[in-house]
N, C-alpha and C. Protein backbone atom coordinates (compact mmCIF):
# COMPACT_ATOMS: atom_id res chain seq x y z
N UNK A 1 108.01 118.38 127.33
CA UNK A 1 107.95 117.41 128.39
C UNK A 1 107.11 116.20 127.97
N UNK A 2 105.76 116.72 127.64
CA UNK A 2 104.98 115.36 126.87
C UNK A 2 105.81 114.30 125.70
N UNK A 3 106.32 115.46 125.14
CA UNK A 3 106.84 114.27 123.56
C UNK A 3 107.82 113.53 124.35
N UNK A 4 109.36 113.85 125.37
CA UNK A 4 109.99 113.00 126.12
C UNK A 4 109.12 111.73 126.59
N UNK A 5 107.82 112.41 127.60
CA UNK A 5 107.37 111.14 127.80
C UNK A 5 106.95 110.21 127.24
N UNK A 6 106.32 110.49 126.05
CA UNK A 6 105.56 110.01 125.01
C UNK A 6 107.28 108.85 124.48
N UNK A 7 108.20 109.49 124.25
CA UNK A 7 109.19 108.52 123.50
C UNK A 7 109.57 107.76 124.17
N UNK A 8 109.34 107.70 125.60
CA UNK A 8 110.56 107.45 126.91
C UNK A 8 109.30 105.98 126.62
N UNK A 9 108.17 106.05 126.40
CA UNK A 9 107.21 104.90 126.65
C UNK A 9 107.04 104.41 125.66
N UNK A 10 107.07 104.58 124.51
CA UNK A 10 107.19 103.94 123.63
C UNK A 10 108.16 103.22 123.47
N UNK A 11 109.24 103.44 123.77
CA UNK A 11 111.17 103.62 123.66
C UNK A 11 110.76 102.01 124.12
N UNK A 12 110.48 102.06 125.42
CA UNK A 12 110.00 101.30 127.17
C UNK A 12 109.30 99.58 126.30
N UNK A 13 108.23 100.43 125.39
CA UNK A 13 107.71 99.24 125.47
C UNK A 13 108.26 98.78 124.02
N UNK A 14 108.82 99.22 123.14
CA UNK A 14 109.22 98.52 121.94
C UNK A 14 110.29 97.27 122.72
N UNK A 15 111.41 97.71 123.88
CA UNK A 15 112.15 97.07 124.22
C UNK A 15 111.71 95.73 124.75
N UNK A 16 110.50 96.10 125.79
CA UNK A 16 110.27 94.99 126.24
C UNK A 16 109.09 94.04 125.11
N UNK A 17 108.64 94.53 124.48
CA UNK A 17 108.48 93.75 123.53
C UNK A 17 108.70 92.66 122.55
N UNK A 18 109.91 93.04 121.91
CA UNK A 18 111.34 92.67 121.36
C UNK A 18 111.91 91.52 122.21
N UNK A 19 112.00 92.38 123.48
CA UNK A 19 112.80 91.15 124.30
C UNK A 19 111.88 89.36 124.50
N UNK A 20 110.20 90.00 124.69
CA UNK A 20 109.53 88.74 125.30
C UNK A 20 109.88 88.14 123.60
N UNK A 21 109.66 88.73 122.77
CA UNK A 21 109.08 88.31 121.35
C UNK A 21 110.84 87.37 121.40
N UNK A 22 112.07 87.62 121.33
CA UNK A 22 113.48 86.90 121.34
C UNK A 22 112.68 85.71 121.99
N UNK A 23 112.99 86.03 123.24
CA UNK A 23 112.66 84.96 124.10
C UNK A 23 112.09 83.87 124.12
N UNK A 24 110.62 84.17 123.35
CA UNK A 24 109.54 83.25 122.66
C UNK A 24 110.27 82.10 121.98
N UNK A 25 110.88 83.03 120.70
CA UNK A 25 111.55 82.57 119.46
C UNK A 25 112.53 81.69 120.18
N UNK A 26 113.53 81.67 120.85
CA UNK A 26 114.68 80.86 121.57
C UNK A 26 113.83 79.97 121.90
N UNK A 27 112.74 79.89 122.65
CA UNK A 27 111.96 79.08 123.62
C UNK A 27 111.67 78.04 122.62
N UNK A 28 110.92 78.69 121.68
CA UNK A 28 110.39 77.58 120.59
C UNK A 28 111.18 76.93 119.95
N UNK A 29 112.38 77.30 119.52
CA UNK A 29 113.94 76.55 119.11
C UNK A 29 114.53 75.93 119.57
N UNK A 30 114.91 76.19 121.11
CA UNK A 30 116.00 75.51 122.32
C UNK A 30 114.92 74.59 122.95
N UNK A 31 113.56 74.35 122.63
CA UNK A 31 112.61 74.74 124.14
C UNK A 31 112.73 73.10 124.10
N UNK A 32 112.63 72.20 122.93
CA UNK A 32 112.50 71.03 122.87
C UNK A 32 111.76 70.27 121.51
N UNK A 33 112.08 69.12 121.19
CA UNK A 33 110.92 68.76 119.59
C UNK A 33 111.01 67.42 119.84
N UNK A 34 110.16 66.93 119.15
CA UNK A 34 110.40 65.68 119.04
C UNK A 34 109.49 64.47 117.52
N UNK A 35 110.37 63.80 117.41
CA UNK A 35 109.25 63.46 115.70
C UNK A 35 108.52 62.73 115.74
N UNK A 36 107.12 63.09 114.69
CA UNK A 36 106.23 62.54 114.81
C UNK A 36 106.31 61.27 113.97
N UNK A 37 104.99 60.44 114.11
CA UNK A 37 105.05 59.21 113.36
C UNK A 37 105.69 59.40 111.75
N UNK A 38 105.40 60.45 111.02
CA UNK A 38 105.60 60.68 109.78
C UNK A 38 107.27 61.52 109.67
N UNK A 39 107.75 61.86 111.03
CA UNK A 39 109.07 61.91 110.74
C UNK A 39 109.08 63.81 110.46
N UNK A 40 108.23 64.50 111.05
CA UNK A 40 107.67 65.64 110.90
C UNK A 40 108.75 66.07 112.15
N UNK A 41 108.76 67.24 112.56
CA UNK A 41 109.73 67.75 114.05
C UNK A 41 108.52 68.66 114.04
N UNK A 42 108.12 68.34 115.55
CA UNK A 42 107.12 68.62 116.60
C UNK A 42 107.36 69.71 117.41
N UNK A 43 107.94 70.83 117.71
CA UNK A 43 107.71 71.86 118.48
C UNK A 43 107.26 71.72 119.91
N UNK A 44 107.88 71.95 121.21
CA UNK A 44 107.26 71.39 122.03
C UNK A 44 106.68 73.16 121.93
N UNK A 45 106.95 74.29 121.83
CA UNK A 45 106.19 75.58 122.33
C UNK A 45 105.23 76.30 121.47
N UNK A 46 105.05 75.60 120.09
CA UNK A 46 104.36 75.87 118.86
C UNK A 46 103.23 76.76 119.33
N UNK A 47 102.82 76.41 120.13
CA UNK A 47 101.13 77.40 120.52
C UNK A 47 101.62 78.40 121.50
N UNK A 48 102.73 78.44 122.10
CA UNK A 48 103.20 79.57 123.07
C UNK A 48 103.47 80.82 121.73
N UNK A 49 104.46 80.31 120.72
CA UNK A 49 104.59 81.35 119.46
C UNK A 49 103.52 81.70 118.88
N UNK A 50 102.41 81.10 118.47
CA UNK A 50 101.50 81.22 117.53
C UNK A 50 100.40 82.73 118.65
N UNK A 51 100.45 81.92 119.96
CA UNK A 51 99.32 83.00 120.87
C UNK A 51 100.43 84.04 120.56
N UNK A 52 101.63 84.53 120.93
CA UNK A 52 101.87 85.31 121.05
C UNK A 52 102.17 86.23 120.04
N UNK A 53 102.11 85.72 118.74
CA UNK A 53 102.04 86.28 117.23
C UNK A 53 100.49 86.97 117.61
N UNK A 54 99.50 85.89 117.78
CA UNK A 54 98.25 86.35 117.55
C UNK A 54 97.74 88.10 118.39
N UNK A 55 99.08 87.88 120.02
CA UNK A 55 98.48 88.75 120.61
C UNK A 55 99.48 90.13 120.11
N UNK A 56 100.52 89.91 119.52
CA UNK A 56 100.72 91.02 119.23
C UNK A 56 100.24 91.63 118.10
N UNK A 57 99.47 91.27 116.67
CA UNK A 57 99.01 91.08 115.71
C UNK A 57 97.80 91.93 116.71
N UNK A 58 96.87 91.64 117.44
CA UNK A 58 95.98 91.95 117.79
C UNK A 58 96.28 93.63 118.38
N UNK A 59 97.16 93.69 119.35
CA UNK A 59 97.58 94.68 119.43
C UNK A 59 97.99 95.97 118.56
N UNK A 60 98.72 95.30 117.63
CA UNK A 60 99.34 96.42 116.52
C UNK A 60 97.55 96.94 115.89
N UNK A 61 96.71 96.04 115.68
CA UNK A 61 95.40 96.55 115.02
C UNK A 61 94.57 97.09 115.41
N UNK A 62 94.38 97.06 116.84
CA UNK A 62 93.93 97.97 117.96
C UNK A 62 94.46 99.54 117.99
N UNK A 63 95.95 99.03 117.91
CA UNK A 63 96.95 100.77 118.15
C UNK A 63 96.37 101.29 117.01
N UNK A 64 96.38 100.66 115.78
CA UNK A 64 96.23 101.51 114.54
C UNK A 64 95.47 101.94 114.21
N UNK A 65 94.06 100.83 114.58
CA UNK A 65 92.57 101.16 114.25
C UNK A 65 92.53 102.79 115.07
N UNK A 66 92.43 102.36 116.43
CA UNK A 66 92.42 103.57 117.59
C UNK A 66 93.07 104.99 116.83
N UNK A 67 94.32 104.76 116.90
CA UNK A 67 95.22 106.29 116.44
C UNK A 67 94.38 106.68 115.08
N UNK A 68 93.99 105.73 114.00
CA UNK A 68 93.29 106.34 112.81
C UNK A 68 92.06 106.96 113.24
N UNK A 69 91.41 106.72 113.97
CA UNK A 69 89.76 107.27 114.30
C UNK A 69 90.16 108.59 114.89
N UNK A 70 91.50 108.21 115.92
CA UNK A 70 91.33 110.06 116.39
C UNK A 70 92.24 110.59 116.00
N UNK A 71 93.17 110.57 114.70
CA UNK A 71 94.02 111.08 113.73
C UNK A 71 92.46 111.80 112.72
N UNK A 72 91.73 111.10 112.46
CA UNK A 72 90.45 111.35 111.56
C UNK A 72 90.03 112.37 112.53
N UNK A 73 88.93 112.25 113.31
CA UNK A 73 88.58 113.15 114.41
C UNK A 73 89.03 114.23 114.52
N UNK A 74 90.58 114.26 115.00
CA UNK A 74 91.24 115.77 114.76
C UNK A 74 91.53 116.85 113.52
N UNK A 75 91.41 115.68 112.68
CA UNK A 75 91.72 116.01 111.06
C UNK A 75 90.87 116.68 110.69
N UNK A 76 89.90 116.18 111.13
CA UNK A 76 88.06 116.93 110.64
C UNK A 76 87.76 118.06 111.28
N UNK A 77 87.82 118.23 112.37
CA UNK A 77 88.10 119.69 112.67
C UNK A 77 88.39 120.78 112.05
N UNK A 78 90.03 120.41 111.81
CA UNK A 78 90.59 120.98 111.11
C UNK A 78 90.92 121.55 109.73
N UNK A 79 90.61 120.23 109.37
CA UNK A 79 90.43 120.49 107.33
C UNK A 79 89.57 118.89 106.75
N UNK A 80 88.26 119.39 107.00
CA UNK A 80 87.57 118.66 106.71
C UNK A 80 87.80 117.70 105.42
N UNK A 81 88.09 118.46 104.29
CA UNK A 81 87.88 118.09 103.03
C UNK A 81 89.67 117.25 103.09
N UNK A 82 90.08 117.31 103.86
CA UNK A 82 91.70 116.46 103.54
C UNK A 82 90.92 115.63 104.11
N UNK A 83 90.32 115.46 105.37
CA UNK A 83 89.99 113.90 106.31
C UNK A 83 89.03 112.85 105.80
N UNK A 84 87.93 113.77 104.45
CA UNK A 84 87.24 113.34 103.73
C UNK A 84 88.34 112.06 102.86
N UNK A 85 89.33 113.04 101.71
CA UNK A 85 89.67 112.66 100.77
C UNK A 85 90.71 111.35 101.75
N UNK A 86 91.09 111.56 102.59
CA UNK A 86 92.07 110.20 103.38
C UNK A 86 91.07 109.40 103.86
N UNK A 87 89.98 109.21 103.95
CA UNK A 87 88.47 107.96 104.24
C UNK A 87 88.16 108.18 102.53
N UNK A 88 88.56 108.64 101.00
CA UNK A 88 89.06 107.88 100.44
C UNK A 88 89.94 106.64 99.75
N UNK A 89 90.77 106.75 100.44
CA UNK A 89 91.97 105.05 100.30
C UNK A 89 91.22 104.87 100.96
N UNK A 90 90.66 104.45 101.79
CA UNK A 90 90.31 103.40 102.53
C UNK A 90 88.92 102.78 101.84
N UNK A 91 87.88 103.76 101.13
CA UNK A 91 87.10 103.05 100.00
C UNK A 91 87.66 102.46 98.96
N UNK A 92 88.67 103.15 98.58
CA UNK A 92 89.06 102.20 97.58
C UNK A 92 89.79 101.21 97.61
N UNK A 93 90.28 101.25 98.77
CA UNK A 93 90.75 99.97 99.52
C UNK A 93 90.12 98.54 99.48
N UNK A 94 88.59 98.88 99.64
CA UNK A 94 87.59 97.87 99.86
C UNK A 94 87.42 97.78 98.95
N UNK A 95 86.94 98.34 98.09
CA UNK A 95 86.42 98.33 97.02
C UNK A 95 86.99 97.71 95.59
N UNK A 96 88.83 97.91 96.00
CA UNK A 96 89.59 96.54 95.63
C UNK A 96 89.45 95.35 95.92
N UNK A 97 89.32 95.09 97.05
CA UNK A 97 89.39 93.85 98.11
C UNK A 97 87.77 93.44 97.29
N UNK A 98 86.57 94.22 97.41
CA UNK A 98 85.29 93.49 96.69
C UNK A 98 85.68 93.16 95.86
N UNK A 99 86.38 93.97 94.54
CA UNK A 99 86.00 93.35 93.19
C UNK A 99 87.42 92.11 92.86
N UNK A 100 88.22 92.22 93.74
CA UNK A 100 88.80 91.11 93.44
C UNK A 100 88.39 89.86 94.41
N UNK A 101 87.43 89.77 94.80
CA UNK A 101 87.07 88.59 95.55
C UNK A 101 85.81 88.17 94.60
N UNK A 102 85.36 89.24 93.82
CA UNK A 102 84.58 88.82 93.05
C UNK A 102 84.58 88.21 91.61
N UNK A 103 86.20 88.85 91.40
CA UNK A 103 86.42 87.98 90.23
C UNK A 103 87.34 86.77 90.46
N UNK A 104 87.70 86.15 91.69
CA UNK A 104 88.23 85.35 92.31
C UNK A 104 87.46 83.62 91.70
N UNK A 105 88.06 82.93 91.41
CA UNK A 105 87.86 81.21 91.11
C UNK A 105 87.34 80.68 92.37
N UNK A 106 86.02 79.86 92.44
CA UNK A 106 85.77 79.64 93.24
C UNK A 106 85.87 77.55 93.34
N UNK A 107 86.25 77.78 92.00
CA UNK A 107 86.07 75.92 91.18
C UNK A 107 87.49 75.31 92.02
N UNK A 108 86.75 74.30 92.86
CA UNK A 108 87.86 73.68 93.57
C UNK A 108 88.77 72.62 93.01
N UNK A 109 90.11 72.97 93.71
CA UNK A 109 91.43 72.17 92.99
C UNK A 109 91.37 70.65 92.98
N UNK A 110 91.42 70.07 92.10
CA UNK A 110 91.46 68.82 92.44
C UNK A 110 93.29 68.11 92.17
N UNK A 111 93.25 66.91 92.93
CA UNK A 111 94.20 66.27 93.78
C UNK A 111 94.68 66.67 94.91
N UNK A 112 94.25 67.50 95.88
CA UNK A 112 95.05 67.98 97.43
C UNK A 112 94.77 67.11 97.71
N UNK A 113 95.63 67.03 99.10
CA UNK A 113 95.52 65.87 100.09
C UNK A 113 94.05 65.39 101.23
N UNK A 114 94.00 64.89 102.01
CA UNK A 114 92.55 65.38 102.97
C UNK A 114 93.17 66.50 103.47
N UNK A 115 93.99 66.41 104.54
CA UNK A 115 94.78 67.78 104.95
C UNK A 115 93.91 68.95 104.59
N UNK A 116 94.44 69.60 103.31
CA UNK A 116 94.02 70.79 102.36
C UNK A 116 92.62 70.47 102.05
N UNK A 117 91.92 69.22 101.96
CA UNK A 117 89.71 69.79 101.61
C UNK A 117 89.78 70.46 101.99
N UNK A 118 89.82 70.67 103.39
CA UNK A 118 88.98 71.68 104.27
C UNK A 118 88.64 73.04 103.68
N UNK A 119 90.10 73.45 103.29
CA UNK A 119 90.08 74.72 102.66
C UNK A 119 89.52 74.69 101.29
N UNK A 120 89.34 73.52 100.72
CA UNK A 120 89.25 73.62 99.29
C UNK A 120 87.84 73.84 98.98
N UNK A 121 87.36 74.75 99.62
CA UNK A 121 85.64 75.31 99.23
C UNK A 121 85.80 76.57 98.55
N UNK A 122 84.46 76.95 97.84
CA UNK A 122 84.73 78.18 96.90
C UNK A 122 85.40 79.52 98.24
N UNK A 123 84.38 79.39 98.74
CA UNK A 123 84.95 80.61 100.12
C UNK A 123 86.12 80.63 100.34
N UNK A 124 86.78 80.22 100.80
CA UNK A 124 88.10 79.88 100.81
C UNK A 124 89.15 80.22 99.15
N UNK A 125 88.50 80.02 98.46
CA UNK A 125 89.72 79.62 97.20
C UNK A 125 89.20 81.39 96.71
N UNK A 126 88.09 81.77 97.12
CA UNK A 126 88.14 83.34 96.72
C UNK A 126 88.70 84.38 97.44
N UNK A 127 88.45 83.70 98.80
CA UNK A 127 89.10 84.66 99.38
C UNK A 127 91.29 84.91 99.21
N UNK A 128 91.70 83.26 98.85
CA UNK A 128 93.23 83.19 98.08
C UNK A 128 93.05 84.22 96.99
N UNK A 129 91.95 83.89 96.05
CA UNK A 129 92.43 84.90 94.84
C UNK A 129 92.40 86.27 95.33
N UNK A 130 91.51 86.94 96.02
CA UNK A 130 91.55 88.22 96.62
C UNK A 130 92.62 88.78 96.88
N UNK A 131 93.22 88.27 97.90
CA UNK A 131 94.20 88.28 98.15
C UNK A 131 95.82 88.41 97.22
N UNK A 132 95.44 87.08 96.43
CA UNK A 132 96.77 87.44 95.36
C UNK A 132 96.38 88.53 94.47
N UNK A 133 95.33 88.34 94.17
CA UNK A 133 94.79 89.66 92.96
C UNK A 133 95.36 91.03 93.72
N UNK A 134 95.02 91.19 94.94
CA UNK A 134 95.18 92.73 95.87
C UNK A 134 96.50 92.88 95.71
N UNK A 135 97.30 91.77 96.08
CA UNK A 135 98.95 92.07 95.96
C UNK A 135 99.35 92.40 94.31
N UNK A 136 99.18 91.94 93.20
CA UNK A 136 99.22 91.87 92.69
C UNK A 136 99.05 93.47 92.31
N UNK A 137 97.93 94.09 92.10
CA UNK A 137 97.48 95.31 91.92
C UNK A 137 98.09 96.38 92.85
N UNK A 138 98.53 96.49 94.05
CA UNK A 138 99.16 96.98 94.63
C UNK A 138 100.20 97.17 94.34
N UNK A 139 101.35 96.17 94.07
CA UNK A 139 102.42 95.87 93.87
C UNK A 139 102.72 96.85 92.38
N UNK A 140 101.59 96.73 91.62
CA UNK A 140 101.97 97.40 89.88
C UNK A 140 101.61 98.95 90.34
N UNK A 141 100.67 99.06 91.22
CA UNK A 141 100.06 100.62 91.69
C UNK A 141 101.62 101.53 92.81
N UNK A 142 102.15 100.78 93.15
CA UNK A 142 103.60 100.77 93.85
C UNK A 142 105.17 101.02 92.81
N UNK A 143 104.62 100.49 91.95
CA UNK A 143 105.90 100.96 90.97
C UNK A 143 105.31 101.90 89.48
N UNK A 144 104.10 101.61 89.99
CA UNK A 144 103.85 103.34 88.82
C UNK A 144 104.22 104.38 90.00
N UNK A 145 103.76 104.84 91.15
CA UNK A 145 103.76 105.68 91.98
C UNK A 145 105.52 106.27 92.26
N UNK A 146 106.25 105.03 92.01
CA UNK A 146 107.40 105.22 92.21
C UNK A 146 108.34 105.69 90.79
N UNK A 147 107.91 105.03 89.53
CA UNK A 147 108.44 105.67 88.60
C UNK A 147 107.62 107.17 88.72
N UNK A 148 106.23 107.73 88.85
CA UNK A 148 105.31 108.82 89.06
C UNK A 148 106.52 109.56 89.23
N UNK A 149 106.76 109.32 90.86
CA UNK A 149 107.41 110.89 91.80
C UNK A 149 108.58 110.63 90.99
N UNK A 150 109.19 109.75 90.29
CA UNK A 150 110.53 110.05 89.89
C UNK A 150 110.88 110.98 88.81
N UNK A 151 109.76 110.97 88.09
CA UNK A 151 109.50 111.31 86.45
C UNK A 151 108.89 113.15 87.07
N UNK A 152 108.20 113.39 87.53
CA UNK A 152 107.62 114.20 87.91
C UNK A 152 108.71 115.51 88.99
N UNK A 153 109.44 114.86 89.89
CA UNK A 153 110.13 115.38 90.36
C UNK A 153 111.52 115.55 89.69
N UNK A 154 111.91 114.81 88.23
CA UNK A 154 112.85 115.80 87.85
C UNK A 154 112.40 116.54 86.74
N UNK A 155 110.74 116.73 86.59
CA UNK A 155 110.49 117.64 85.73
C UNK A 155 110.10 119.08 86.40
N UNK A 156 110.36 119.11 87.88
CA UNK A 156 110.21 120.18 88.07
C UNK A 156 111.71 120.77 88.85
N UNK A 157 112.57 120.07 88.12
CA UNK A 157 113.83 120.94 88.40
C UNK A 157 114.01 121.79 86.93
C-alpha cells in the first residue's frame, strides 16, 4: 500500500512539474522579445526561467542532500562498515575538487571584454579550472570503470 502511494506521488509530482517547467519554456519563447540597442533579442520572461531553473535546482539538492543523510543513517545501523566506505566517494570527491582547484591558473586572461573582468580574478579562473580539471578526471575515471566491468566480467565467464 505504501510503495503505491509513494509512486502515485511521485508519479503526481514529476507530472506537474514537467508541465509548469513546458509552460515556462513556451512562455519564455511565445511570451514576447524585443532588440536591444546592440541588436541582441531580449526575452521578455528571462528571470521567470532563470527563478524557476534556480528553484528547481534547489529542490532536486534538498531531495538528495535529505534522502543521502537518512539513506546513511539507516545504512549505519545496519552495516556500518558499507556506510563508512560510501562517506568514502564523497571524500574523495572533495578531495578531487581541492586538489584541482589547487592546481588551477589563477593568472588572468588578457583581452576579454569589460563584460567578462568581473570574472577575470584568480578566484574565479580557479574555480573554471576545477571544474574542467574534475570533468576531465571523471570523464577518464568513467571509461576505465567501463572498459573495468567489461574486461572483468568476461573473465569470469
Amino acid at each position: 500500500m505504501a510503495v503505491t502511494t509513494i509512486r502515485k506521488v511521485s508519479s503526481y509530482t514529476l507530472l506537474a512539474l514537467s508541465c509548469i517547467s513546458v509552460l515556462i519554456f513556451f512562455l519564455f519563447f511565445l511570451g514576447g522579445s524585443e532588440t536591444d540597442a546592440k541588436g541582441n533579442t531580449v526575452y521578455e520572461y528571462t528571470g521567470t526561467l532563470l527563478y524557476w531553473t534556480y528553484a528547481l535546482f534547489l529542490v532536486t539538492i534538498s531531495a538528495t542532500l535529505i534522502f543521502a543523510c537518512k539513506n546513511f543513517a539507516s545504512s549505519f545501523q545496519t552495516n556500518s562498515r558499507g556506510a563508512l566506505v560510501s562517506i568514502g566517494g564523497l571524500v574523495a570527491f572533495l578531495a578531487l575538487l581541492a586538489i584541482t582547484y589547487a592546481i588551477g591558473s589563477g593568472e588572468p586572461i588578457k583581452g576579454l571584454n569589460e563584460a567578462s573582468q568581473s570574472y577575470n580574478t584568480s578566484g574565479w579562473l580557479k574555480v573554471t579550472d576545477m571544474w574542467l580539471y574534475s570533468i576531465y578526471v571523471l570523464f577518464f575515471l568513467t571509461i576505465g570503470a567501463a572498459i573495468w566491468g567489461g574486461i572483468s566480467k568476461a573473465l569470469k565467464r
